[in-house]
Protein backbone atom coordinates (compact mmCIF):
# COMPACT_ATOMS: atom_id res chain seq x y z
CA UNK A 1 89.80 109.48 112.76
CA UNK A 2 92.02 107.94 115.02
CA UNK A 3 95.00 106.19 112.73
CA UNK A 4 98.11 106.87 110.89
CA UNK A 5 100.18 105.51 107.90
CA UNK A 6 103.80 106.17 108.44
CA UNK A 7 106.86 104.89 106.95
CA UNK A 8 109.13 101.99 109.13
CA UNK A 9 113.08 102.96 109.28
CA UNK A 10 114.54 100.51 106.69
CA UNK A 11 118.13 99.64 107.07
CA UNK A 12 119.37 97.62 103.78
CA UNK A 13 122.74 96.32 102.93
CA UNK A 14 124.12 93.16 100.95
CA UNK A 15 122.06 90.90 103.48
CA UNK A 16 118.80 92.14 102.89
CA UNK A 17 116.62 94.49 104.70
CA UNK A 18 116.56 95.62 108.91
CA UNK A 19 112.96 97.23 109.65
CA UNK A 20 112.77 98.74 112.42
CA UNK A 21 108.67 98.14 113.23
CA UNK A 22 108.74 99.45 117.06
CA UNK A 23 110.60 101.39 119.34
CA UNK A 24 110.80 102.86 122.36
CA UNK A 25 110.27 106.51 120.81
CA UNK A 26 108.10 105.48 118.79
CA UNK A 27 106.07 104.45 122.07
CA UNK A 28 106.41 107.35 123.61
CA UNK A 29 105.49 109.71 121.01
CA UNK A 30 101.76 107.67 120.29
CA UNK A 31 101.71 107.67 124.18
CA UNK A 32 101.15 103.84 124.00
CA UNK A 33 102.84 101.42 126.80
CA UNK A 34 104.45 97.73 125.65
CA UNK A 35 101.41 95.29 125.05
CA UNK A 36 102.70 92.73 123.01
CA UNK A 37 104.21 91.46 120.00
CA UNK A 38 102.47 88.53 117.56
CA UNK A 39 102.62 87.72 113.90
CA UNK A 40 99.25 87.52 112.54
CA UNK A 41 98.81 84.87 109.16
CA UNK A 42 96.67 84.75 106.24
CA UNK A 43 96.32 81.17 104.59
CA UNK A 44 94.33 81.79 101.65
CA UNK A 45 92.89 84.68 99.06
CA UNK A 46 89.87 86.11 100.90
CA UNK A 47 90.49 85.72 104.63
CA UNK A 48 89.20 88.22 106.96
CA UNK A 49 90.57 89.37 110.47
CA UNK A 50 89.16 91.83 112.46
CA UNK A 51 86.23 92.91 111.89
CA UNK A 52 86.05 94.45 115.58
CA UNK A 53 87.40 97.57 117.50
CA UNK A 54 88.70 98.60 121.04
CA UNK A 55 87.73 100.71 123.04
CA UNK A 56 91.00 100.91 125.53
CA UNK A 57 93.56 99.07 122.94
CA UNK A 58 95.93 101.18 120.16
CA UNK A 59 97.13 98.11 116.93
CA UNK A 60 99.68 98.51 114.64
CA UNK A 61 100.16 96.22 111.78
CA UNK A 62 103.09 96.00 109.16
CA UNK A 63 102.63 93.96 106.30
CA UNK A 64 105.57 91.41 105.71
CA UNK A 65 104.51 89.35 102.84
CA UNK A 66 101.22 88.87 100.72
CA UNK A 67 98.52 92.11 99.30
CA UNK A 68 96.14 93.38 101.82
CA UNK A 69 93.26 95.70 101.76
CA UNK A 70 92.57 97.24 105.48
CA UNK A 71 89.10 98.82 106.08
CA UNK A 72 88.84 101.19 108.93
CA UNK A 73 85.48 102.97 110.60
CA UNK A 74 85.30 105.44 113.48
CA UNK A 75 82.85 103.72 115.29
CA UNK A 76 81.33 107.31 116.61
CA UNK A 77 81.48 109.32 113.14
CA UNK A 78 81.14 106.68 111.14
CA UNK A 79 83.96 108.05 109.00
CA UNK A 80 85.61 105.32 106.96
CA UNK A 81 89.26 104.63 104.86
CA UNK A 82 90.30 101.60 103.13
CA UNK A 83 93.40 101.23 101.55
CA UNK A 84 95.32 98.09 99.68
CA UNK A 85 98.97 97.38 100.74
CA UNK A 86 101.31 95.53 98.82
CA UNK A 87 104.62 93.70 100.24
CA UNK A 88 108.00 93.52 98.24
CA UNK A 89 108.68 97.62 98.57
CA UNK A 90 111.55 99.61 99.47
CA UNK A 91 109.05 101.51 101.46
CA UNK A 92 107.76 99.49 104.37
CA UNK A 93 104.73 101.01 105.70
CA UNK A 94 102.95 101.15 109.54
CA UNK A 95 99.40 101.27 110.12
CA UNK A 96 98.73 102.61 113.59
CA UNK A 97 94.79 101.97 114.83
CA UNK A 98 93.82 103.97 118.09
CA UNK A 99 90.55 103.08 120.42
CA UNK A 100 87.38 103.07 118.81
CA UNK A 101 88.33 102.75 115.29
CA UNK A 102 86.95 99.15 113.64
CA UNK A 103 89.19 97.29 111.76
CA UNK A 104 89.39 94.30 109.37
CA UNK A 105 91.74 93.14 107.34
CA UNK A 106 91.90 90.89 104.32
CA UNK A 107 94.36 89.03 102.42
CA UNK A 108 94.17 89.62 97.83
CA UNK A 109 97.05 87.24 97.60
CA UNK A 110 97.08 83.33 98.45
CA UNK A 111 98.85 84.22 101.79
CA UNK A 112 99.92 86.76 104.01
CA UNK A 113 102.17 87.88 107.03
CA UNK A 114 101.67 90.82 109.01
CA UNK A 115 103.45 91.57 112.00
CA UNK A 116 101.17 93.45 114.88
CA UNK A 117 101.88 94.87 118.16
CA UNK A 118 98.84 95.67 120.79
CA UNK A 119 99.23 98.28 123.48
CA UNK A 120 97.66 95.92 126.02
CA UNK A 121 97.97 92.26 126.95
CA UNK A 122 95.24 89.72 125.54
CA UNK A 123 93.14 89.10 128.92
CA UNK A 124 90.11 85.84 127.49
CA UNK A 125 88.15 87.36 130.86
CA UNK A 126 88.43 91.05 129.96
CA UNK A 127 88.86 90.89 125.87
CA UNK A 128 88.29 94.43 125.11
CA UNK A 129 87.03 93.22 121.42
CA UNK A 130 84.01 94.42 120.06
CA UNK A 131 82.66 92.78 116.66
CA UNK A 132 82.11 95.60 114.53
CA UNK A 133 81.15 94.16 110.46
CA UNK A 134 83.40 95.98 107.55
CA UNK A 135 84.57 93.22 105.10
């Protein structure tokens, strides 16, 4: 299946804590050109997002604040993970979602902040977003 967990490069000091979330290596090694950059928000225990896949788009999500679970389906296998992520570590953690792999997301605290990066631009004519039912 088409995804991988990895760990962000955390730079703490006195101030607090410098994530690095992407780079241009990190680009380059998952093949994946600058899409954009958008902050995705939970307001409320039980919201869903998602719930679709891509077939030309790569995601990656990094949760800033809040609990998560993430369910994720090959759409061709049928192969499925789901996983529950919890903010507040020392260990900030990257979910990266390739083409073809249905995702949703959904928040187990009162709110939540994730911070997501797409490999293509959102085009309303062209969406490349398929509804695809997990949570």
């Amino acid at each position: 299946m088409d995804f991988s967990i990895d760990q962000c490069q955390n730079y703490r000091d006195q101030r607090g804590n410098l994530i690095q979330f992407i780079s241009e290596q990190f680009l380059a090694e998952h093949q994946l050109g600058f899409g954009q950059i958008y902050l995705l928000t939970f307001e409320g225990k039980n919201v869903i997002r998602g719930n679709h896949y891509h077939l030309h788009s790569s995601e990656v999500f990094c949760l800033v604040q809040g609990e998560i679970e993430i369910a994720l389906e090959d759409i061709d296998t049928k192969e499925r993970y789901t996983r529950v992520f919890s903010s507040g570590s020392e260990t900030v953690l990257r979910i990266t979602i390739g083409p073809k792999i249905a995702h949703a997301i959904k928040s187990l605290s009162e709110s939540a902040i994730l911070v997501s990066y797409a490999s293509k631009m959102y085009d309303p004519i062209n969406e490349d977003k398929y509804t695809y039912k997990l949570l």
